[in-house]
C-alpha atoms as a PDB file:
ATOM      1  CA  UNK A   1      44.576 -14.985 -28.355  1.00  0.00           C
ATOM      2  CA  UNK A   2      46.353 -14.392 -31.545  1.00  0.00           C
ATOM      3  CA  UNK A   3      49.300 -12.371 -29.620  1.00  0.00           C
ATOM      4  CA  UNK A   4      49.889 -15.428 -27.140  1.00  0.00           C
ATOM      5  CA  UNK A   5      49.734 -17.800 -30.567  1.00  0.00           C
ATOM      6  CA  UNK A   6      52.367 -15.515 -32.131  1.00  0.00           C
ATOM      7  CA  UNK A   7      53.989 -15.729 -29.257  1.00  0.00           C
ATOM      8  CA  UNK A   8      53.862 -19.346 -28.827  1.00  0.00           C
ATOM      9  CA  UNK A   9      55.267 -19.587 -32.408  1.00  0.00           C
ATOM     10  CA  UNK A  10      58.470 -17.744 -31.868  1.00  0.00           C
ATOM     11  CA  UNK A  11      59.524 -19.572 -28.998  1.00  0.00           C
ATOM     12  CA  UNK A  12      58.785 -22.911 -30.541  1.00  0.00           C
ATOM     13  CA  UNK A  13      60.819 -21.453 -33.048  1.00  0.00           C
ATOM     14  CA  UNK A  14      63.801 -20.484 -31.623  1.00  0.00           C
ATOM     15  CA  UNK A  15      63.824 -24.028 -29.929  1.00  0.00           C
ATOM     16  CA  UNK A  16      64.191 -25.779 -33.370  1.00  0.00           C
ATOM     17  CA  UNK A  17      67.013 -23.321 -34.641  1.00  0.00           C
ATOM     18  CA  UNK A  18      68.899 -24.094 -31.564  1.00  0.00           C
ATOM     19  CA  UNK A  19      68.428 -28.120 -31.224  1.00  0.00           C
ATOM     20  CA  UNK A  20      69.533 -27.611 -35.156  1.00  0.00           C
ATOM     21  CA  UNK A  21      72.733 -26.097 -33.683  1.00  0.00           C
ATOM     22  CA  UNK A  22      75.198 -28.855 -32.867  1.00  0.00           C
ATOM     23  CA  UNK A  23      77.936 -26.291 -31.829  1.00  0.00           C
ATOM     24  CA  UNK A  24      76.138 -24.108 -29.787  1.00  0.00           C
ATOM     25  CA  UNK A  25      77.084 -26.141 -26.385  1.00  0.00           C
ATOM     26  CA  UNK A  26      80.805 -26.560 -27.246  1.00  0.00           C
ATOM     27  CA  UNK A  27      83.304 -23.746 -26.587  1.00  0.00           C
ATOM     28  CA  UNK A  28      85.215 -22.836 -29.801  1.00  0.00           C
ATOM     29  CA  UNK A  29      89.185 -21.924 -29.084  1.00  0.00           C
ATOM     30  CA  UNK A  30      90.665 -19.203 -30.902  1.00  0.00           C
ATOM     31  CA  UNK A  31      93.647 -21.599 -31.923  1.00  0.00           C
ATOM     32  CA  UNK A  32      97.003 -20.884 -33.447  1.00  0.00           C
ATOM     33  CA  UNK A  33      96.808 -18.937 -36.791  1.00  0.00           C
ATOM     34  CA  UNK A  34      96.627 -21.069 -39.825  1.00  0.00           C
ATOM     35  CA  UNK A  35      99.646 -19.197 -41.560  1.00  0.00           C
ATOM     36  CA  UNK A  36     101.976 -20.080 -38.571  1.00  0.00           C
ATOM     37  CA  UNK A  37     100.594 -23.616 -38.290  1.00  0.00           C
ATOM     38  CA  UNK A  38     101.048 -24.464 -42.070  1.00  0.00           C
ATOM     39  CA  UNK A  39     104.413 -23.235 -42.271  1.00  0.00           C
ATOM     40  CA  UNK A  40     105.708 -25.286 -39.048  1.00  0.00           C
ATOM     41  CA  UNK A  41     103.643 -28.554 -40.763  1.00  0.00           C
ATOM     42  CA  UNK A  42     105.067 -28.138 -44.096  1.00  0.00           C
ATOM     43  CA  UNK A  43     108.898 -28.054 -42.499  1.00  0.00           C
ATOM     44  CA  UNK A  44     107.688 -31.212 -40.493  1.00  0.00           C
ATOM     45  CA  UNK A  45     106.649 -32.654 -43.650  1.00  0.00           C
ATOM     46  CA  UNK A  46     109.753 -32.799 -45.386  1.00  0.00           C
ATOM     47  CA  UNK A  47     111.899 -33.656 -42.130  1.00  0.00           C
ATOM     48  CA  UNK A  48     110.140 -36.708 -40.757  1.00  0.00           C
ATOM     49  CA  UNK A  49     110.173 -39.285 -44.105  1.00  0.00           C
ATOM     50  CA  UNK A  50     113.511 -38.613 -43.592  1.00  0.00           C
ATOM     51  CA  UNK A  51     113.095 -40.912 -40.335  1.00  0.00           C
ATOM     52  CA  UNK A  52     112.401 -43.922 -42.673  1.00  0.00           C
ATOM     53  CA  UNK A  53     115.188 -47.127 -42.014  1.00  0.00           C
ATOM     54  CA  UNK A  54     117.060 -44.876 -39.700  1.00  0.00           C
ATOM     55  CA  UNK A  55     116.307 -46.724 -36.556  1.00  0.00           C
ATOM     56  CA  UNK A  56     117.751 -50.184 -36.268  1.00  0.00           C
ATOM     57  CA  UNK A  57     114.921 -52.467 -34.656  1.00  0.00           C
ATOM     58  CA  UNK A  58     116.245 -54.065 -31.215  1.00  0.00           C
ATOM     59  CA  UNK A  59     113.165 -56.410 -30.335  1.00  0.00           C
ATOM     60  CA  UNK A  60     114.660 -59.055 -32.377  1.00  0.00           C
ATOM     61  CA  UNK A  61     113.117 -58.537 -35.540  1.00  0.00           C
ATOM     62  CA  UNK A  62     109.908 -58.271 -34.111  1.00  0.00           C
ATOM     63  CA  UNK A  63     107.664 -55.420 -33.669  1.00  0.00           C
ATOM     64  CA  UNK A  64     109.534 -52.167 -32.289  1.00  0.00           C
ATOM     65  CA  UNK A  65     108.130 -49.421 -31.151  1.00  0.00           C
ATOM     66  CA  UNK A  66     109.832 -45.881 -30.263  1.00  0.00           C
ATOM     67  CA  UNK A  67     108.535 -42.714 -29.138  1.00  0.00           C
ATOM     68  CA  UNK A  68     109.149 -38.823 -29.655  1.00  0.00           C
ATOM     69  CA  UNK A  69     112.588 -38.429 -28.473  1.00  0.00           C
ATOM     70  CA  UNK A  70     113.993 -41.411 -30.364  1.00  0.00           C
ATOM     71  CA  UNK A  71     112.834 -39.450 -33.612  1.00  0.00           C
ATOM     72  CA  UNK A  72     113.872 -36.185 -32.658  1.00  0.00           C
ATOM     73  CA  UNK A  73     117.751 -37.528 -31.847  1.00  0.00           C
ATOM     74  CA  UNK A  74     117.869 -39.608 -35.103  1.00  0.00           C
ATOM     75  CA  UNK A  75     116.320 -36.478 -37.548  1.00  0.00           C
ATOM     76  CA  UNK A  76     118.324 -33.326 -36.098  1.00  0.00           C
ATOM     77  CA  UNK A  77     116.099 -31.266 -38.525  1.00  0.00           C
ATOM     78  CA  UNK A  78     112.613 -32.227 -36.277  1.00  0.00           C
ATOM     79  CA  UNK A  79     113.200 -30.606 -33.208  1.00  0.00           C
ATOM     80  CA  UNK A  80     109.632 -31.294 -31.150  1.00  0.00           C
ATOM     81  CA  UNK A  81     106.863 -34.025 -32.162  1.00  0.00           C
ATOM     82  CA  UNK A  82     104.183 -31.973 -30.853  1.00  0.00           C
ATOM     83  CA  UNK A  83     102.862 -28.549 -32.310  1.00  0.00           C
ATOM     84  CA  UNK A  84     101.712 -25.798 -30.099  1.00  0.00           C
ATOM     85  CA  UNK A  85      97.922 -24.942 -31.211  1.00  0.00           C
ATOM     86  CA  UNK A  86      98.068 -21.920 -28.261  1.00  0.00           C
ATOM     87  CA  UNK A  87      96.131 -21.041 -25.338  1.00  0.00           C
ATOM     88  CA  UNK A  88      92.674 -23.359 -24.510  1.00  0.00           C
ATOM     89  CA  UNK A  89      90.124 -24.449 -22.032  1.00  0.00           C
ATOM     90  CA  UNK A  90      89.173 -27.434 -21.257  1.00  0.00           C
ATOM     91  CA  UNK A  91      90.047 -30.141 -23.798  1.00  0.00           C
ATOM     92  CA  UNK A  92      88.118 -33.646 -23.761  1.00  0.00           C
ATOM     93  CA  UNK A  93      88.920 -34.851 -27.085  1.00  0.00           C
ATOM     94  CA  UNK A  94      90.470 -34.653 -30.075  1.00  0.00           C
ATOM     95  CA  UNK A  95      89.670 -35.568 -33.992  1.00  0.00           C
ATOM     96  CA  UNK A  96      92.806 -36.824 -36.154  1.00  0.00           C
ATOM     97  CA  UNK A  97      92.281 -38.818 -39.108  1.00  0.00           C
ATOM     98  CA  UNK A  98      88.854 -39.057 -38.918  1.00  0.00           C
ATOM     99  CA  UNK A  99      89.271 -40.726 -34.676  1.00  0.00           C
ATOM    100  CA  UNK A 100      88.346 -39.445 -31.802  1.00  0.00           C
ATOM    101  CA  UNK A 101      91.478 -39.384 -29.072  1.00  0.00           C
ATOM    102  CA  UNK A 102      90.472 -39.034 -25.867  1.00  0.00           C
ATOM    103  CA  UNK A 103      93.311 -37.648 -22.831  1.00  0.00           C
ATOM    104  CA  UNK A 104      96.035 -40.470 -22.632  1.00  0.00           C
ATOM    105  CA  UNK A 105      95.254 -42.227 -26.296  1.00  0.00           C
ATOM    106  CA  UNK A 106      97.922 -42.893 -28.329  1.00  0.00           C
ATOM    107  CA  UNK A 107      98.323 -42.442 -32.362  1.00  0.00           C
ATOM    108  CA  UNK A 108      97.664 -44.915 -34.719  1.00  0.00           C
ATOM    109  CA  UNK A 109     101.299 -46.190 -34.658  1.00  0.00           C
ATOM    110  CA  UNK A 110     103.055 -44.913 -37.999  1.00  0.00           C
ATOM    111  CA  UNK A 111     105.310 -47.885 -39.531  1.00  0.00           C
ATOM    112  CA  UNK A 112     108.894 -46.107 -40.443  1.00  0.00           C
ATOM    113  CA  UNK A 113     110.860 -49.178 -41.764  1.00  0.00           C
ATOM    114  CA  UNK A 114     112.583 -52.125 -40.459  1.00  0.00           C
ATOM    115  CA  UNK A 115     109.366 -53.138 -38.570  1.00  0.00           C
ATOM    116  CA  UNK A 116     110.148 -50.054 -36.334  1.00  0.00           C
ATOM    117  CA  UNK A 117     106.896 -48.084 -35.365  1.00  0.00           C
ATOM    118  CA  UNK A 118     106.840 -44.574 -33.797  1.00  0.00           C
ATOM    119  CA  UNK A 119     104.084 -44.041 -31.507  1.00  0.00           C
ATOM    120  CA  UNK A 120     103.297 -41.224 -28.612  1.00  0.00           C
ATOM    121  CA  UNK A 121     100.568 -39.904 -27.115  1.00  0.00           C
ATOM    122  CA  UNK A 122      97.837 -38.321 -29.773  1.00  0.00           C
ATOM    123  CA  UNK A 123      97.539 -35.251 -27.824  1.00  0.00           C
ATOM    124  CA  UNK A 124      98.638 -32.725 -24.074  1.00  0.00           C
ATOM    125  CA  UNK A 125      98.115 -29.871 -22.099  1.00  0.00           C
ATOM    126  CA  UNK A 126     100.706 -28.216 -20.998  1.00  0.00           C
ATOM    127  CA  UNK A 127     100.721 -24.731 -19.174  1.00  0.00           C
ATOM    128  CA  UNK A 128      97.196 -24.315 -20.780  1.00  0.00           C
ATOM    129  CA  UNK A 129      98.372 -24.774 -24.515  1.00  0.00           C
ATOM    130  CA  UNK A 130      97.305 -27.668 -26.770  1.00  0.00           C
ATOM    131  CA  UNK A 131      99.848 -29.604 -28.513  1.00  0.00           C
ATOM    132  CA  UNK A 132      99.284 -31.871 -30.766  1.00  0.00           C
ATOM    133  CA  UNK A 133     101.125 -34.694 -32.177  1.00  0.00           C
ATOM    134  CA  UNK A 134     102.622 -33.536 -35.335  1.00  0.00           C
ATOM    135  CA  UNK A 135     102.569 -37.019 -37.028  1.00  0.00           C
ATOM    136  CA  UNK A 136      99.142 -38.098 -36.666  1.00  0.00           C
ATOM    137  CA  UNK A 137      98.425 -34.380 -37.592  1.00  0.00           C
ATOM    138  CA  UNK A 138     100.453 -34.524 -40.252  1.00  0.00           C
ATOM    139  CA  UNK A 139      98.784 -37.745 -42.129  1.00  0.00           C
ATOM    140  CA  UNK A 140      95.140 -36.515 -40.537  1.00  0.00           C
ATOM    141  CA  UNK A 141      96.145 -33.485 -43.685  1.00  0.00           C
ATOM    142  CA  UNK A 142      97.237 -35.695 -46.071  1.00  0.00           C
ATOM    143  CA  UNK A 143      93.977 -37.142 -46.324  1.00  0.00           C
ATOM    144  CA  UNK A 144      92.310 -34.031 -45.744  1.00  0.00           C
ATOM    145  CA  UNK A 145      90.905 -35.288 -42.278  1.00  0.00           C
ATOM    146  CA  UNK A 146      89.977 -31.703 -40.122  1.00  0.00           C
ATOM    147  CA  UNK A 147      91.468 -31.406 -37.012  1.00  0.00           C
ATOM    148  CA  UNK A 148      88.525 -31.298 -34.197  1.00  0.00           C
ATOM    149  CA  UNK A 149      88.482 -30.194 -30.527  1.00  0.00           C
ATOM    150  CA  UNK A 150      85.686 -31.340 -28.835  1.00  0.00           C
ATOM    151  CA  UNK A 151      84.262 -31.788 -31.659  1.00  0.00           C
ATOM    152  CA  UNK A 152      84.332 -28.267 -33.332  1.00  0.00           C
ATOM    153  CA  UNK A 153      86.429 -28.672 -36.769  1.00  0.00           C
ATOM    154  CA  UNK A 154      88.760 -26.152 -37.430  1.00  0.00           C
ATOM    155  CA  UNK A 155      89.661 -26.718 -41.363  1.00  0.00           C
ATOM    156  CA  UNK A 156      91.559 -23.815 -41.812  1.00  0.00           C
ATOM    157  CA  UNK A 157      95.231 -26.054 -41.854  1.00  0.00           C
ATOM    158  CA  UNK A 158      97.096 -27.520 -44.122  1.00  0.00           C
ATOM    159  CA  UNK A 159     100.619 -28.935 -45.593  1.00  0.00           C
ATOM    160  CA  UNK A 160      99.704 -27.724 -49.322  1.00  0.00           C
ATOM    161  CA  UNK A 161      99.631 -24.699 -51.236  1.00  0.00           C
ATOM    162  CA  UNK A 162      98.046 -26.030 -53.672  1.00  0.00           C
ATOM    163  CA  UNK A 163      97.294 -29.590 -55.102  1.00  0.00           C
ATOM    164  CA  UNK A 164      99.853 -32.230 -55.635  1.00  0.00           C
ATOM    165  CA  UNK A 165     100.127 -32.649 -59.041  1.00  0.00           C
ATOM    166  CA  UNK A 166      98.357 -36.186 -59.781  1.00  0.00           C
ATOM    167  CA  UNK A 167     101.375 -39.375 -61.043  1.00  0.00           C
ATOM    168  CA  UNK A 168      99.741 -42.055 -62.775  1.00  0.00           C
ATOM    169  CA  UNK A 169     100.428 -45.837 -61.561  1.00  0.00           C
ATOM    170  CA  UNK A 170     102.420 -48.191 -63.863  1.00  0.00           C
ATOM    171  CA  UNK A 171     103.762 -51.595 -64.310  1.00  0.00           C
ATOM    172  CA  UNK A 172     101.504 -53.163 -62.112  1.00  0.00           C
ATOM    173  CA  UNK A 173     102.512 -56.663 -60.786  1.00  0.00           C
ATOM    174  CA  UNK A 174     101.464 -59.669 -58.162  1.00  0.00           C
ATOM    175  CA  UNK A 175     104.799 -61.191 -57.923  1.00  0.00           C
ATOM    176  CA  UNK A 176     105.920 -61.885 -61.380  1.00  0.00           C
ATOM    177  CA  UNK A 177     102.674 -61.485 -62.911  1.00  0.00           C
ATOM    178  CA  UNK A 178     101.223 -58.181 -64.846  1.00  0.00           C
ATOM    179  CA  UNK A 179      97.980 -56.839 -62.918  1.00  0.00           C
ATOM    180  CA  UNK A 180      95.443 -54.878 -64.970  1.00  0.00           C
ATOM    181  CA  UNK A 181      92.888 -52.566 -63.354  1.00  0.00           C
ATOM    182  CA  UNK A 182      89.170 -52.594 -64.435  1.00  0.00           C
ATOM    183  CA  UNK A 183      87.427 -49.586 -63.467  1.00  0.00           C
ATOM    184  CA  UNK A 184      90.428 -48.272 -61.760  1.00  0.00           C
ATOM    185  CA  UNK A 185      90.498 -51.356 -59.227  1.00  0.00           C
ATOM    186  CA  UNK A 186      93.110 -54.424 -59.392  1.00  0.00           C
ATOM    187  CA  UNK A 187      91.608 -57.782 -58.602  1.00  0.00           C
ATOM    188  CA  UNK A 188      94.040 -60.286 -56.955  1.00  0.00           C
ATOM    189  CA  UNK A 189      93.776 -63.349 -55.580  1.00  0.00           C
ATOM    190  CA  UNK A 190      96.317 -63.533 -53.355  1.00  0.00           C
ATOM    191  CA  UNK A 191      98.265 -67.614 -52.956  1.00  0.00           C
ATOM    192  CA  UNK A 192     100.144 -66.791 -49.712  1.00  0.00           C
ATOM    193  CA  UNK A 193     101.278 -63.526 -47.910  1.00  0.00           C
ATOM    194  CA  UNK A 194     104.437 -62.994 -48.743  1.00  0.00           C
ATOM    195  CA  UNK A 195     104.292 -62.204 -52.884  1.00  0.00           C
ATOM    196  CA  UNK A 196     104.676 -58.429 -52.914  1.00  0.00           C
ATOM    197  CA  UNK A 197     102.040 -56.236 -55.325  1.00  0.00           C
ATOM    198  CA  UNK A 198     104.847 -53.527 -57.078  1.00  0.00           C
ATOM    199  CA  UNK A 199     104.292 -50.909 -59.087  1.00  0.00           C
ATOM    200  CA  UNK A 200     105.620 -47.157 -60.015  1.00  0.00           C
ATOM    201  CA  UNK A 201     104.690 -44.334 -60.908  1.00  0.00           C
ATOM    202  CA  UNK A 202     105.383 -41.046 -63.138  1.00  0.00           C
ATOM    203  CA  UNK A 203     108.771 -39.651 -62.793  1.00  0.00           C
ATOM    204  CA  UNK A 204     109.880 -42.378 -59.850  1.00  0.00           C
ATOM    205  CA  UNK A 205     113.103 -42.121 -58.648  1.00  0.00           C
ATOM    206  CA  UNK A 206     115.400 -44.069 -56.137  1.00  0.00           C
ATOM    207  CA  UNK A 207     115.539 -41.436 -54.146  1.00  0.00           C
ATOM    208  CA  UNK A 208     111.878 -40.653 -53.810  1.00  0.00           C
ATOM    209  CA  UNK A 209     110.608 -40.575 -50.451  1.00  0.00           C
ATOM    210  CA  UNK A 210     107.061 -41.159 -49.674  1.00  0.00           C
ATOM    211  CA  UNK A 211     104.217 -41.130 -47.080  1.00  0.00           C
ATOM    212  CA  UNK A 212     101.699 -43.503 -47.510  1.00  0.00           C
ATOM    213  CA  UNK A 213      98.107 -44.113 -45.870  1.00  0.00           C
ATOM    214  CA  UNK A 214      96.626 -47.342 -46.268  1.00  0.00           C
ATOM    215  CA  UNK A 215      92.642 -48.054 -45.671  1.00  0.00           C
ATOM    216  CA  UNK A 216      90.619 -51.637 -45.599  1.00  0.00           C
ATOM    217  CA  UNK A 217      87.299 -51.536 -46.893  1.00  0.00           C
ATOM    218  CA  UNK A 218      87.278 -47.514 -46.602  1.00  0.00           C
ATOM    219  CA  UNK A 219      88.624 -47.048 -42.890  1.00  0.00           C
ATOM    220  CA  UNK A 220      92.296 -45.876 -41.980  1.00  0.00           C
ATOM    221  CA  UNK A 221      94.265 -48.987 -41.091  1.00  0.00           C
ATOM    222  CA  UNK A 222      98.076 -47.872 -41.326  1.00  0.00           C
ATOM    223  CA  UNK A 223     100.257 -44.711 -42.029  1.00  0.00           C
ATOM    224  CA  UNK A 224     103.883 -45.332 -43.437  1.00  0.00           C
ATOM    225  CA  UNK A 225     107.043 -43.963 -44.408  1.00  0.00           C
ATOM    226  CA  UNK A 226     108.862 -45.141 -47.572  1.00  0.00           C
ATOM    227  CA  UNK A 227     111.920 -44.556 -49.806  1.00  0.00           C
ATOM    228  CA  UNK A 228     111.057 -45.947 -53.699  1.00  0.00           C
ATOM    229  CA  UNK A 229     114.303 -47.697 -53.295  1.00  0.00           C
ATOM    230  CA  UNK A 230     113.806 -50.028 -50.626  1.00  0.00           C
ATOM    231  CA  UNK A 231     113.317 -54.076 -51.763  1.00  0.00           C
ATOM    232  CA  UNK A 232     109.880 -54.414 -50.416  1.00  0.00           C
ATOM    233  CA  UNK A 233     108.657 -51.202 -51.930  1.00  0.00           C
ATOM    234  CA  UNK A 234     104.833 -52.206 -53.351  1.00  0.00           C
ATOM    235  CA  UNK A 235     102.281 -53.736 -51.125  1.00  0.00           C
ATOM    236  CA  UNK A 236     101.767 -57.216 -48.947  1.00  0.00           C
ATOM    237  CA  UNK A 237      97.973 -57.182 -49.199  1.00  0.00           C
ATOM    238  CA  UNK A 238      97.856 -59.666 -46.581  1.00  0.00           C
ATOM    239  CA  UNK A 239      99.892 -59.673 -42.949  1.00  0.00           C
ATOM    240  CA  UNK A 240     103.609 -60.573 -44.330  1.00  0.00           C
ATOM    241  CA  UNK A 241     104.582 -64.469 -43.512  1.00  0.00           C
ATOM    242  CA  UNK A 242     100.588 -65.699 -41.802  1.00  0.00           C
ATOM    243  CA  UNK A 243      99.272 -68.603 -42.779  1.00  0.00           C
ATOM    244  CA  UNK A 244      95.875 -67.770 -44.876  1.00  0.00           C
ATOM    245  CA  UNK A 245      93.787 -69.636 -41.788  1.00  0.00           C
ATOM    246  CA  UNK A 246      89.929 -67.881 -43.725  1.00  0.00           C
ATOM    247  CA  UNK A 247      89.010 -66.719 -46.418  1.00  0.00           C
ATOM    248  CA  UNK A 248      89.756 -62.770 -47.738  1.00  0.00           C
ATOM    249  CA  UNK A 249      87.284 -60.663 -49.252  1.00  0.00           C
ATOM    250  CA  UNK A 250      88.467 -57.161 -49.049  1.00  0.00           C
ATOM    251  CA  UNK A 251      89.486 -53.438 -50.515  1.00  0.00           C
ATOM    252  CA  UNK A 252      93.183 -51.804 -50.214  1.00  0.00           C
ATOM    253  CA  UNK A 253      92.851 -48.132 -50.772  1.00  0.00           C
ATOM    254  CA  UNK A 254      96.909 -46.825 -50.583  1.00  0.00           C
ATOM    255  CA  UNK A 255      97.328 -43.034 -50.999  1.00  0.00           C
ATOM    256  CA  UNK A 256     100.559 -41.839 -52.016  1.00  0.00           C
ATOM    257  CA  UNK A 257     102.445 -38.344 -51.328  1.00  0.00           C
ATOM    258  CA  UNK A 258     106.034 -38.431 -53.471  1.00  0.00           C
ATOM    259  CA  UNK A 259     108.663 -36.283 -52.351  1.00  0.00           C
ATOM    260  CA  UNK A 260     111.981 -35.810 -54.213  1.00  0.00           C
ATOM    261  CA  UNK A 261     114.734 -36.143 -52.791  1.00  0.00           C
ATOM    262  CA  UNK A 262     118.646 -34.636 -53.699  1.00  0.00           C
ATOM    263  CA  UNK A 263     119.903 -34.890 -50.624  1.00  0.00           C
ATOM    264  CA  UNK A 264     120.126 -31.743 -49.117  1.00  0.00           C
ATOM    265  CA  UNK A 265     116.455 -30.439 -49.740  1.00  0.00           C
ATOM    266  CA  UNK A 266     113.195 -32.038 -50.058  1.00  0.00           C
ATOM    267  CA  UNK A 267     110.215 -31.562 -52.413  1.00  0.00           C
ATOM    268  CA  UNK A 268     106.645 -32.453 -53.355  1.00  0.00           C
ATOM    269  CA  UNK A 269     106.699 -33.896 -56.346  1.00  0.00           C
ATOM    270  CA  UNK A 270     103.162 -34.781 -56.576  1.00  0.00           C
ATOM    271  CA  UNK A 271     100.538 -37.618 -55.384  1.00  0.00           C
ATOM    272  CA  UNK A 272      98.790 -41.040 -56.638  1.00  0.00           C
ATOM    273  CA  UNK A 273      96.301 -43.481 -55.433  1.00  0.00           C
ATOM    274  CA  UNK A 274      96.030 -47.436 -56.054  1.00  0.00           C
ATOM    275  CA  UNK A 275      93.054 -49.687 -55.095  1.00  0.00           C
ATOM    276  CA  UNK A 276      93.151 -53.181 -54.921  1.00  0.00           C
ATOM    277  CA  UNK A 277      90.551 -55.703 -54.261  1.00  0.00           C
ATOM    278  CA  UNK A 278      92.259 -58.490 -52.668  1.00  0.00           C
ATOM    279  CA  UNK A 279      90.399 -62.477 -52.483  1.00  0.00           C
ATOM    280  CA  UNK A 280      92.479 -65.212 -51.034  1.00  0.00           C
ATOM    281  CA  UNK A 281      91.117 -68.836 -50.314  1.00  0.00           C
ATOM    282  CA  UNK A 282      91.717 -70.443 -46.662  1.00  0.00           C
ATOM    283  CA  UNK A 283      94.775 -72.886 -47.169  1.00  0.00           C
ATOM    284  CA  UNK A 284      93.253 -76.574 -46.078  1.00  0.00           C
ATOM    285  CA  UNK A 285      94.459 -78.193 -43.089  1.00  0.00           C
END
């Protein structure tokens, strides 16, 4: 009796440790090696802000949006959008920026100036290998978002060799008015949606250029290119030229990467981070 209760135990057991084991139904890829992945990431990073008011917009002023090979012909340095992870099985999803992309979904559309918005297709399988859009890859690392494949993480990537060293935000204003930051968060109350929140930063010059994520109440709303020269550099915290039809109650988180710029070579220059709590009050009728 105390065999078959031994027994009993074991397999009981071994049934917990593998329930516990959320991996142990999904096939895990040998992908591409991190070394080889980092170094064709880190060229993409300094060759696609370059993109930024290089397409002219021809939907009127309206939204625009272009794909892969309208990148690739304006940037001569970028010469794929999609990176080859190597040899898989079957693929059903995968994780960038914290989303899940299933076959066919495309990337969160990254704004690159003049209301022009690249978009493609988040992910493919071609001849058996995984590629994977280098953008939404790209800004998945900035924010230090894993890739996943079928929901294994591989965390092994990245566009860094170290940390960015940290800039500290200055001169901090809603239009022509100075904006202090209590706790580390600026309150405005926003009167319409076209007053522009600016600001710099340590060391900022007009040649900066400059990837930025933007999140709303602590999910991933936008990614952006930006050069520190352009007019509207700063933040609309509420959709440019809308009437405010409700009220606003909400958090901006805007993370920063700052690349210098001489013109011939590109470099990190180092990283900053601005939250704003934005109120606005419904305009009457």
């Amino acid at each position: 009796m105390k065999k078959i209760l031994i027994a009993l135990l074991a397999v009981s057991m071994l049934f917990v440790f593998t329930a516990c084991d959320d991996d142990s139904s999904e096939e895990r890829f040998n992908l591409a090696s991190a070394e080889n992945v980092n170094a064709e990431m880190v060229e993409f990073r300094d060759a696609f802000v370059k993109v930024h008011n290089k397409i002219a917009n021809d939907n009127g002023g309206s939204s625009d949006y272009v794909g892969s090979d309208k990148v690739t012909e304006t940037v001569s340095s970028i010469g794929d959008m999609y990176i080859d992870l190597g040899e898989v099985g079957n693929v059903e999803s995968v994780g960038l920026l914290g989303k899940t992309y299933k076959s066919g979904d495309e990337i969160m559309p990254v704004s690159i100036g003049m209301n022009v918005f690249y978009k493609d297709a988040a992910w493919k399988v071609e001849d058996g290998h995984l590629l994977v859009n280098k953008a939404a890859f790209l800004f998945s690392l900035l924010t230090d978002n894993p890739l996943k494949v079928n929901g294994s993480t591989y965390d092994d990537y990245s566009v860094f060799d170290g940390e960015p060293v940290s800039l500290t935000v200055s001169e901090v204003n809603y239009g022509d008015a100075p904006v202090t930051a209590e706790n580390g968060v600026y309150e405005v109350n926003c009167t319409d949606s076209t007053t522009l929140l600016r600001y710099s930063y340590t060391n900022a010059s007009e040649t900066d250029l400059l990837y930025v994520v933007t999140s709303e109440n602590g999910e991933i709303t936008q990614n952006s290119i930006l050069t520190y020269s352009a007019a509207d550099f700063g933040s609309y915290l509420l959709p440019y030229g809308k009437d405010i039809t409700e009220n606003v109650d909400k958090t901006l988180g805007k993370e920063y990467l700052v690349l210098s710029n001489d013109g011939s070579s590109v470099a990190v220059k180092g990283a900053f981070d601005i939250t704003v709590h934005v109120t606005a009050t419904a305009e009457e009728v």
